[in-house]
Protein backbone atom coordinates (compact mmCIF):
# COMPACT_ATOMS: atom_id res chain seq x y z
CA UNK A 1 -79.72 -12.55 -31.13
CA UNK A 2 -79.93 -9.38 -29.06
CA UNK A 3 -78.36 -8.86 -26.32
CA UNK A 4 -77.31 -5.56 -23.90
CA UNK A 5 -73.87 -4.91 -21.76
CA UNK A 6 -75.13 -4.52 -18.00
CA UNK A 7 -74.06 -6.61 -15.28
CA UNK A 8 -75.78 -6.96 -12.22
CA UNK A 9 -73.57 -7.03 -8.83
CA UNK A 10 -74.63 -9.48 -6.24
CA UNK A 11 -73.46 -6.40 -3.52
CA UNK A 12 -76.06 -3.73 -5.62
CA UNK A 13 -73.38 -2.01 -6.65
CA UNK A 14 -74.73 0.90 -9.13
CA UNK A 15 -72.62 -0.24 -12.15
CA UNK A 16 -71.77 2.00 -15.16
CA UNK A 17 -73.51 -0.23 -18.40
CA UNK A 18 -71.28 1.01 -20.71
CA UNK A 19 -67.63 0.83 -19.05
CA UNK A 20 -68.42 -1.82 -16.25
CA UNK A 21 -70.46 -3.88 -18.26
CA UNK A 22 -69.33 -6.63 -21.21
CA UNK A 23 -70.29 -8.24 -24.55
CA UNK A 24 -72.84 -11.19 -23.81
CA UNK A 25 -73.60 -12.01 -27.24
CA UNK A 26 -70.57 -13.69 -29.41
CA UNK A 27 -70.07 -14.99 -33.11
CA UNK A 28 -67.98 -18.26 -32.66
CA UNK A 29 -67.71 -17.92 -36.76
CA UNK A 30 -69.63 -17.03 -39.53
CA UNK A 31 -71.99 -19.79 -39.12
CA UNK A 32 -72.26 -20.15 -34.77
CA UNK A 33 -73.03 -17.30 -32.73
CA UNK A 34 -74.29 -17.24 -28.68
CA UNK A 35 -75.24 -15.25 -26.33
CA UNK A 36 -75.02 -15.48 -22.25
CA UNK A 37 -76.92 -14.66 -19.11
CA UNK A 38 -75.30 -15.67 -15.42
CA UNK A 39 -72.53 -15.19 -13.55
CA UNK A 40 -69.59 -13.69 -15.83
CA UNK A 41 -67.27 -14.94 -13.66
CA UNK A 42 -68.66 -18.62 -14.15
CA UNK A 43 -69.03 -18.13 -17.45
CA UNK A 44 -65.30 -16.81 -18.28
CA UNK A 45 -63.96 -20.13 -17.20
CA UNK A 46 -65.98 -22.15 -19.91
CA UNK A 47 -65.84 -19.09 -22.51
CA UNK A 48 -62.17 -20.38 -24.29
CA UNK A 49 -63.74 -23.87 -24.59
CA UNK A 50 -66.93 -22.84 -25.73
CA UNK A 51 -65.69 -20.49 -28.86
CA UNK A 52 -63.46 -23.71 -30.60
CA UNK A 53 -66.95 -25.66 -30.52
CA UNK A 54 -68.24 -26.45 -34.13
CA UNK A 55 -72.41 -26.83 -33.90
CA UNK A 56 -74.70 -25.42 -31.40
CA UNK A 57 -74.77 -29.37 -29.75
CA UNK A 58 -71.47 -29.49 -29.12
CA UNK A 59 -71.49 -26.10 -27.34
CA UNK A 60 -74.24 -26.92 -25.43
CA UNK A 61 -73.45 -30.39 -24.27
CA UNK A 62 -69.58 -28.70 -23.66
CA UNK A 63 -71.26 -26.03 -21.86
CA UNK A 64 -73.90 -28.34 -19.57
CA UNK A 65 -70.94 -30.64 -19.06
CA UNK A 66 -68.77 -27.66 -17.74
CA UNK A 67 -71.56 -26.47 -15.72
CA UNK A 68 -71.93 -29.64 -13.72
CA UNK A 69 -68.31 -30.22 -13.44
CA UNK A 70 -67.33 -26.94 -11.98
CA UNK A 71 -70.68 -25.89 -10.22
CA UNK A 72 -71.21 -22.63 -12.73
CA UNK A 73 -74.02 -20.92 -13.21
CA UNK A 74 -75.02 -19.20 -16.44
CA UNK A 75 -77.17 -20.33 -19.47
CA UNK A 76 -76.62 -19.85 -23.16
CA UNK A 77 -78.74 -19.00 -26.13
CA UNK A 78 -77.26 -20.41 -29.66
CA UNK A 79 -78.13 -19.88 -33.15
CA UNK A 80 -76.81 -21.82 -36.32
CA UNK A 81 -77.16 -19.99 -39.68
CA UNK A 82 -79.59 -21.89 -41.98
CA UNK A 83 -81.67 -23.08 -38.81
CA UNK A 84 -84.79 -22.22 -38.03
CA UNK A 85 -84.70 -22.82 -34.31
CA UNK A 86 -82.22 -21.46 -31.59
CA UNK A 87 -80.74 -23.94 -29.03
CA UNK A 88 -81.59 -22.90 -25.16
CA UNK A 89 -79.58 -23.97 -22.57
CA UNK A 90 -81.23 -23.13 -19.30
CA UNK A 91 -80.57 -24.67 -15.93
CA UNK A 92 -79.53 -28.14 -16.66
CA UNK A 93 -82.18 -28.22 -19.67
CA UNK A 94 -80.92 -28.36 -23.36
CA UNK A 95 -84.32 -26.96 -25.77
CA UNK A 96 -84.68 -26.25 -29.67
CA UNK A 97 -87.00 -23.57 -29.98
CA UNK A 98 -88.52 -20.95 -32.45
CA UNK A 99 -88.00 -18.10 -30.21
CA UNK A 100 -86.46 -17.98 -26.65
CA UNK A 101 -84.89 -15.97 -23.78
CA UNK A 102 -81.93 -16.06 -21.13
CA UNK A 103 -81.52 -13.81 -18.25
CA UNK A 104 -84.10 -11.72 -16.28
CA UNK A 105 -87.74 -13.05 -16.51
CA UNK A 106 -89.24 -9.15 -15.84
CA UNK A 107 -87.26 -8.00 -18.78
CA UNK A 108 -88.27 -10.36 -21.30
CA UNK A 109 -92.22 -9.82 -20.84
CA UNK A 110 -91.54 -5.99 -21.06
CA UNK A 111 -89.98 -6.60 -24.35
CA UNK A 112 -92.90 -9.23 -25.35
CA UNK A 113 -95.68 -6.25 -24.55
CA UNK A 114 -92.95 -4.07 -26.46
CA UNK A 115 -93.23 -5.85 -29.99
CA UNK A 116 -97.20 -7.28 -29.32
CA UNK A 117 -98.36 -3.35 -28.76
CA UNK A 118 -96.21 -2.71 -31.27
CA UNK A 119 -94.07 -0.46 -29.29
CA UNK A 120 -91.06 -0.06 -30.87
CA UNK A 121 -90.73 3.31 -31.87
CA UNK A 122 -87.69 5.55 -30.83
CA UNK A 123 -88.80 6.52 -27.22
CA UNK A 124 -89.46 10.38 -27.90
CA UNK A 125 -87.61 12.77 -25.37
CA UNK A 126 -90.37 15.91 -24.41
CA UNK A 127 -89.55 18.62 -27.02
CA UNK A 128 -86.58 16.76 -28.80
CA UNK A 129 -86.61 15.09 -32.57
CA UNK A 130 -84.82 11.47 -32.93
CA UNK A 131 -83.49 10.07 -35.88
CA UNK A 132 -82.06 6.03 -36.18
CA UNK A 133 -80.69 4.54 -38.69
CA UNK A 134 -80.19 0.83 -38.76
CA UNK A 135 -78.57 -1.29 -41.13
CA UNK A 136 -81.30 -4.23 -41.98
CA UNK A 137 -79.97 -7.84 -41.96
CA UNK A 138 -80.21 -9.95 -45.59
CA UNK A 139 -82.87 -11.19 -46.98
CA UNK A 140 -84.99 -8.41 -45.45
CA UNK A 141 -88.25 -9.30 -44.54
CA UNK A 142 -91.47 -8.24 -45.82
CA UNK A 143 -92.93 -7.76 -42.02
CA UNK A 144 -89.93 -6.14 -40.67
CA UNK A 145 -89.85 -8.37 -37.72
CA UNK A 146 -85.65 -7.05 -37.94
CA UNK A 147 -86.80 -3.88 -36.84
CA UNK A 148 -89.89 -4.45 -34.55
CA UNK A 149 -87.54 -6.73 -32.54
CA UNK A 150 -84.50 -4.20 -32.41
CA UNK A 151 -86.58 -0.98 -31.25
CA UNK A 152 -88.86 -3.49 -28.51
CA UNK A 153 -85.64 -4.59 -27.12
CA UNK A 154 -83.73 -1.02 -27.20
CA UNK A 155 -87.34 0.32 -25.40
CA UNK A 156 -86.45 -2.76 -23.08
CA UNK A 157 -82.98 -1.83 -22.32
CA UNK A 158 -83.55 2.07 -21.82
CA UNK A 159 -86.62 1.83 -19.38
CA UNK A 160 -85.33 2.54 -16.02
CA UNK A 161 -88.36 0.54 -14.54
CA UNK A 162 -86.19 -2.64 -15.66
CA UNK A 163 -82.76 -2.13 -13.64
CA UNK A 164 -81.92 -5.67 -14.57
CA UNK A 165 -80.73 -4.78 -18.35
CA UNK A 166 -79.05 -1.31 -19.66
CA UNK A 167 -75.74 0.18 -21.77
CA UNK A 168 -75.49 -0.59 -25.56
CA UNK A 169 -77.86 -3.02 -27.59
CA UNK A 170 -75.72 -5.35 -29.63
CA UNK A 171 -77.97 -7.50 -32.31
CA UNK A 172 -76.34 -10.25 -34.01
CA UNK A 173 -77.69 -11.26 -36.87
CA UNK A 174 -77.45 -13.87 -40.06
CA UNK A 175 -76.60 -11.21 -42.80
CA UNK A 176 -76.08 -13.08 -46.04
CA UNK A 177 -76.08 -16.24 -44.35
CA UNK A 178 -73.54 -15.24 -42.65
CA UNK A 179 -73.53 -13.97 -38.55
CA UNK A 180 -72.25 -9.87 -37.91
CA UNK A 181 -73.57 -7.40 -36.11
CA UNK A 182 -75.90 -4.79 -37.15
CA UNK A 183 -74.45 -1.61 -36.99
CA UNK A 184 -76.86 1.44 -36.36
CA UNK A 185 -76.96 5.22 -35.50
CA UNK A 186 -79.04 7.15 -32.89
CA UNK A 187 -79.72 10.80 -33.28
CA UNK A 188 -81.46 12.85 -30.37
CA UNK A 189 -81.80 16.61 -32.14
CA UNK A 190 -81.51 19.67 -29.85
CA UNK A 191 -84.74 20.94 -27.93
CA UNK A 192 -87.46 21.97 -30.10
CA UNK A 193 -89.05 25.73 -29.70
CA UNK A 194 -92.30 25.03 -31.83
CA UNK A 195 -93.30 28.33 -31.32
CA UNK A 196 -90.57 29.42 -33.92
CA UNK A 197 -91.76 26.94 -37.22
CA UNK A 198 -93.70 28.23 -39.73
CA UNK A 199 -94.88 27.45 -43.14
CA UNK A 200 -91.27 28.17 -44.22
CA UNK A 201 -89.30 25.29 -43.58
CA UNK A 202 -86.90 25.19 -40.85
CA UNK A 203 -83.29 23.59 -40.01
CA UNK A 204 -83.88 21.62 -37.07
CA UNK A 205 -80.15 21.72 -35.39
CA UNK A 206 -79.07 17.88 -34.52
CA UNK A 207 -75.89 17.26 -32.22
CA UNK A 208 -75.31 20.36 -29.87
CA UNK A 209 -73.42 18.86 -27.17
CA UNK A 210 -74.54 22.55 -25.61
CA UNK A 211 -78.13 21.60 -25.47
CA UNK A 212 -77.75 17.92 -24.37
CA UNK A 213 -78.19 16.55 -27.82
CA UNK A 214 -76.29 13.94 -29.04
CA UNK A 215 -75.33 11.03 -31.91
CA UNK A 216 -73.99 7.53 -30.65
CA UNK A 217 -72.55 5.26 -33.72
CA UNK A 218 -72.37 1.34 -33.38
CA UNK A 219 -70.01 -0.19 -36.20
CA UNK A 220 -67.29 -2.54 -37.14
CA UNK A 221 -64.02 -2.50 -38.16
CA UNK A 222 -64.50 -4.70 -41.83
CA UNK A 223 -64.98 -1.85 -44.16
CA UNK A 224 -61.40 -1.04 -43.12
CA UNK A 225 -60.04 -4.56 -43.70
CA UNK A 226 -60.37 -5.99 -40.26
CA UNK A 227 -62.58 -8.42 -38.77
CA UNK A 228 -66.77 -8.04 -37.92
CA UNK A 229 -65.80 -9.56 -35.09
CA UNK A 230 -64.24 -6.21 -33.61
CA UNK A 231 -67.06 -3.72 -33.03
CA UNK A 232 -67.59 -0.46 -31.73
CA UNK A 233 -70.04 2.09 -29.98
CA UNK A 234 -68.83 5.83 -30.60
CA UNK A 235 -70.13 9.15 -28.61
CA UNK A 236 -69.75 11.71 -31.63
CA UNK A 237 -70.22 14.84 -28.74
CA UNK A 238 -68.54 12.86 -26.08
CA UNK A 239 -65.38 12.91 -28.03
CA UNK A 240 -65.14 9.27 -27.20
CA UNK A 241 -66.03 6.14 -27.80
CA UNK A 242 -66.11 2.17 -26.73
CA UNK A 243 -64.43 -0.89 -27.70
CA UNK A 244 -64.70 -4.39 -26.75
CA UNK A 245 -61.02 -6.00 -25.63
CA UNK A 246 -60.57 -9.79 -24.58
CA UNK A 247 -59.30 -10.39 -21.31
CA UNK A 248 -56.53 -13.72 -20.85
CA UNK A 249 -60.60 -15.61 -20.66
CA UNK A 250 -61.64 -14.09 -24.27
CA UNK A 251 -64.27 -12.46 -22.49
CA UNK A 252 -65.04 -9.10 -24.35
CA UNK A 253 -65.04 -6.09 -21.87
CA UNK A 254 -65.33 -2.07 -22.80
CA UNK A 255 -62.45 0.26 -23.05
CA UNK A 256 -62.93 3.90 -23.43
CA UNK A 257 -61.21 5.21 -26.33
CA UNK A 258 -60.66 9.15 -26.55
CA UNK A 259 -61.32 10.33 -30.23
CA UNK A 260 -61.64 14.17 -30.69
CA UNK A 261 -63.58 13.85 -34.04
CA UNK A 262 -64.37 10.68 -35.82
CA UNK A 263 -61.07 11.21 -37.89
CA UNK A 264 -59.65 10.15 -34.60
CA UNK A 265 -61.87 7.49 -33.54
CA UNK A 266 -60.87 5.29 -36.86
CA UNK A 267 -56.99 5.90 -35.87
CA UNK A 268 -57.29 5.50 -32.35
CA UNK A 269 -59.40 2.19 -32.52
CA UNK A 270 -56.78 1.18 -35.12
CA UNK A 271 -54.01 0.44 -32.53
CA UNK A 272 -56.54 -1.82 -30.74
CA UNK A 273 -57.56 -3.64 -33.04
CA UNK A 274 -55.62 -3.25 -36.20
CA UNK A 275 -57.93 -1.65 -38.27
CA UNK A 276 -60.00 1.08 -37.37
CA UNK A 277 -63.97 1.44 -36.42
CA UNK A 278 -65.77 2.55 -39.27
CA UNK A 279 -67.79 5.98 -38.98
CA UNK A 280 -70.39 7.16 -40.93
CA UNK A 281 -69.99 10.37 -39.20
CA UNK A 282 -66.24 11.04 -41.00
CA UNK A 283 -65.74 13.89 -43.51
CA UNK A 284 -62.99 15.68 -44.95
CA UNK A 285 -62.90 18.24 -42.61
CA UNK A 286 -62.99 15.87 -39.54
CA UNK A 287 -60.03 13.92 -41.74
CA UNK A 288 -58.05 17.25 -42.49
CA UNK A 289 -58.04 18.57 -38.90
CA UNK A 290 -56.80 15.72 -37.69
CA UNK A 291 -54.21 15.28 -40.22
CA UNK A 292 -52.84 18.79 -39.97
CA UNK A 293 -52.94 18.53 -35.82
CA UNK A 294 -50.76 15.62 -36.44
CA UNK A 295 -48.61 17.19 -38.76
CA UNK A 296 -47.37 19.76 -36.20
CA UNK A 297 -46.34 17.11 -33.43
CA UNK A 298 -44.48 14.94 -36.52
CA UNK A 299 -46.83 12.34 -35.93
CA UNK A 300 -46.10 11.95 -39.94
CA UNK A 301 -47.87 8.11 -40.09
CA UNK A 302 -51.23 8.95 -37.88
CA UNK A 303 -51.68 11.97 -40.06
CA UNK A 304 -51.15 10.28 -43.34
CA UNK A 305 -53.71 7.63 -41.89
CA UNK A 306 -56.17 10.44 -41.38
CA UNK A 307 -55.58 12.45 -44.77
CA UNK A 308 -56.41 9.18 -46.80
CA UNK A 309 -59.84 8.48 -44.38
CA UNK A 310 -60.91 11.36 -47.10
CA UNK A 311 -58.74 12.03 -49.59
CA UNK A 312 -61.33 9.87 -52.44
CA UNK A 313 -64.46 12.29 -50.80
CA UNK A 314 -66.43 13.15 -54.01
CA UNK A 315 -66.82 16.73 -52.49
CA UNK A 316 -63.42 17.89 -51.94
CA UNK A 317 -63.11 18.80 -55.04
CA UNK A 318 -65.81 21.10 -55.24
CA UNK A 319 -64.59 23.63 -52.32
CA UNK A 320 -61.23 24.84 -53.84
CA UNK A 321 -59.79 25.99 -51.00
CA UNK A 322 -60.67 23.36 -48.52
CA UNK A 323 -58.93 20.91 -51.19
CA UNK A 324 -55.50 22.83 -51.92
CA UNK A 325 -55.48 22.92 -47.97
CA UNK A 326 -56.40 19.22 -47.72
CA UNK A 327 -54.17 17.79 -50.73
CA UNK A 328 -51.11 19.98 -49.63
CA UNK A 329 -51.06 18.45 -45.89
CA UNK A 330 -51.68 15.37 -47.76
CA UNK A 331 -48.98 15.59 -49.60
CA UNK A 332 -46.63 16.90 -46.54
CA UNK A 333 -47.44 13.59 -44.89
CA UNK A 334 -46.78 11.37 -47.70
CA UNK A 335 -43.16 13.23 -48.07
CA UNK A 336 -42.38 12.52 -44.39
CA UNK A 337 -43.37 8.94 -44.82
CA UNK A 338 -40.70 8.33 -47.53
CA UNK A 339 -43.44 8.03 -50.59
CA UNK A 340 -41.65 11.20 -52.33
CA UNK A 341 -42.83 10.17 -56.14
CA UNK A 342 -46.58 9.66 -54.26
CA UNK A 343 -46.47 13.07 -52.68
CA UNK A 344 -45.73 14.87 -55.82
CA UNK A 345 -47.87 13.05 -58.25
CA UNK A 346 -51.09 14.37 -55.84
CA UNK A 347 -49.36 18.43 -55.73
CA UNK A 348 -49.55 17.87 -59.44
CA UNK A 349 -52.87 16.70 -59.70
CA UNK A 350 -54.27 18.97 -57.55
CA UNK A 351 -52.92 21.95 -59.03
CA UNK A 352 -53.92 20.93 -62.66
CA UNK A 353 -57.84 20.50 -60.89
CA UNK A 354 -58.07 22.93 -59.36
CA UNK A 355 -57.72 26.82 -60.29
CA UNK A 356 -56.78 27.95 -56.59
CA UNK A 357 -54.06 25.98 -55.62
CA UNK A 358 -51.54 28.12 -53.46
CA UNK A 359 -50.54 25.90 -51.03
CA UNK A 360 -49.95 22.93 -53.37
CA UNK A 361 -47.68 25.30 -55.49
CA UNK A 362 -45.92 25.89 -52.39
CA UNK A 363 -44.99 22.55 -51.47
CA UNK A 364 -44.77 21.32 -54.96
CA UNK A 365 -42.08 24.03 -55.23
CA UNK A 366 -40.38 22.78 -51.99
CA UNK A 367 -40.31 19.38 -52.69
CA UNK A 368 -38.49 19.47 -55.72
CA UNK A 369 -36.21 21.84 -54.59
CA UNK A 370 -35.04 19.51 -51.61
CA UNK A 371 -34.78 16.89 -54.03
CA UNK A 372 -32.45 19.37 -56.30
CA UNK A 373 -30.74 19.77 -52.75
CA UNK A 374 -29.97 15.91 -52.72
């Protein structure tokens, strides 16, 4: 199920896709998933009812029922795991069908001519490189329909000849038999001068927020412990990024969440949701700025949070002086949390790996003299 985040205004009102739009596309549980097109409004009021349904019937039925009832208007697209249909309902008609479509008419035949002409490669921006990379739902398919479908609709969303759809694409997908959404990343490189390459390779420079360039990240928060349910969308340049909060209807809308690196972005998202966003785009350094920018305001928890984002990075140890700097704030923040025997067992090991180990010494030395102190 694919889906996008614009709403349409019935007073034309130019709407921000991103922060004035809203999820349309929702996993009731690991088996049940929909997706809506309508009024939000209308579709808010049956939205609490509709997520405690148990089969794609029962929502349906629910939803037509609702509908009629309350004089709403919005349709719903469902999908059961292990089916090989989807379940439409449109108007006041309930369907099984292979493939289907809710919403704007206009936008669904540009995405059909999208994946017939087989048009689904990153739109190209005049003199730019793109990169994406998309995770690829389980069992993968030996036609990759996965990915045809994903880049026709994304072509669909970003063509400004379609006003009716826009902001993020959000594909929900069986995965294992079981419904998440597909996280992905899009890279748009800094402009090309051509006249500059040569035999000899050259670096092309990706993510210059100078030059317009840019890297978006769409993820999750499960390989942090929390739920797939919790997703998302961050600006690496923009210093920023988007989650999706239930109002009192359950109805996901976007907040903005500042993030000055994507150190920040998996703390910040954290007191949202619980557990942070994963990124992709974290490293050590992101994890070590952070910490020590934390360390100075005494903000001893959010900085221990950040230090362990990276402290298990395979190439830490490899830059000796990066890693007494990184394992010594480490180790500050561990201290000021109360986990004193934690703090000093990684000073030790650090110093005993690593031949330049100043700082560590330091606090090692510290440490136990407080303790002496005590």
């Amino acid at each position: 199920i694919l889906g996008d985040t614009k709403l349409t205004f019935y007073n034309n009102k130019n709407s921000n896709p991103y922060v004035d739009g809203c999820l349309k596309v929702y996993s009731v549980s690991d088996t049940l998933a929909f997706g809506f097109a309508g009024t939000v409004e209308h579709f808010e009021i049956a939205l609490e009812k509709l997520l405690k349904c148990k089969s794609p019937d029962e929502i349906a039925k629910l939803a037509l029922k609702l509908k009629s009832e309350k004089n709403l208007d919005f349709d719903l697209l469902i999908g059961e795991a292990g089916n090989d249909y989807l379940t439409l309902l449109k108007g006041k008609q309930i369907t099984k069908q292979i493939v289907g479509y809710i919403g704007d008419k206009d936008a669904y035949e540009k995405y059909q001519s999208n994946f017939i002409s087989n048009n689904t490669a990153i739109p190209p921006e005049d003199g730019r490189a793109s990169i994406q990379i998309s995770r690829q739902p389980e069992p993968l398919w030996e036609n990759e329909i996965y990915s045809k479908m994903f880049h026709a609709f994304k072509n669909t969303i970003t063509n400004a000849k379609i006003p009716s759809v826009g902001g993020i694409s959000i594909p929900l997908c069986t995965d294992k038999g079981k419904f998440r959404y597909m996280n992905y990343v899009d890279i748009i490189s800094d402009p090309l001068d051509l006249s500059q390459f040569s035999d000899k390779p050259k670096v092309i420079e990706f993510g210059t927020a100078e030059y317009g360039s840019f890297s978006v990240e769409f993820s999750d928060t499960s390989p942090h412990g929390g739920s797939p349910k919790d997703i998302g969308f961050y600006f690496l340049q923009g210093g920023f990024g988007l989650i999706f909060c239930e109002n009192k209807n359950m109805l996901k809308k976007p907040k903005v969440i500042l993030a000055k690196n994507p150190a920040y972005w998996v703390l910040n998202s954290s007191f949202e949701y619980g557990s942070g966003v994963a990124s992709g785009y974290v490293t050590p350094d992101h994890c070590g700025i952070a910490g020590e920018q934390l360390l100075t305001t005494g903000n001893w928890k959010d900085a221990l949070f950040c230090y362990e984002l990276g402290k298990d990075d395979k190439s830490l140890p490899n830059r000796p002086a990066v890693y007494d700097r990184f394992m010594s704030g480490y180790a500050v923040a561990l201290f000021n949390c109360g986990k004193t025997i934690e703090a000093l067992k990684t000073l030790e090991t650090a110093i005993a790996a690593n031949s330049i180990s100043p700082r560590c010494g330091e606090y090692l030395a510290k440490i136990q003299s407080a303790l002496q102190l005590k």
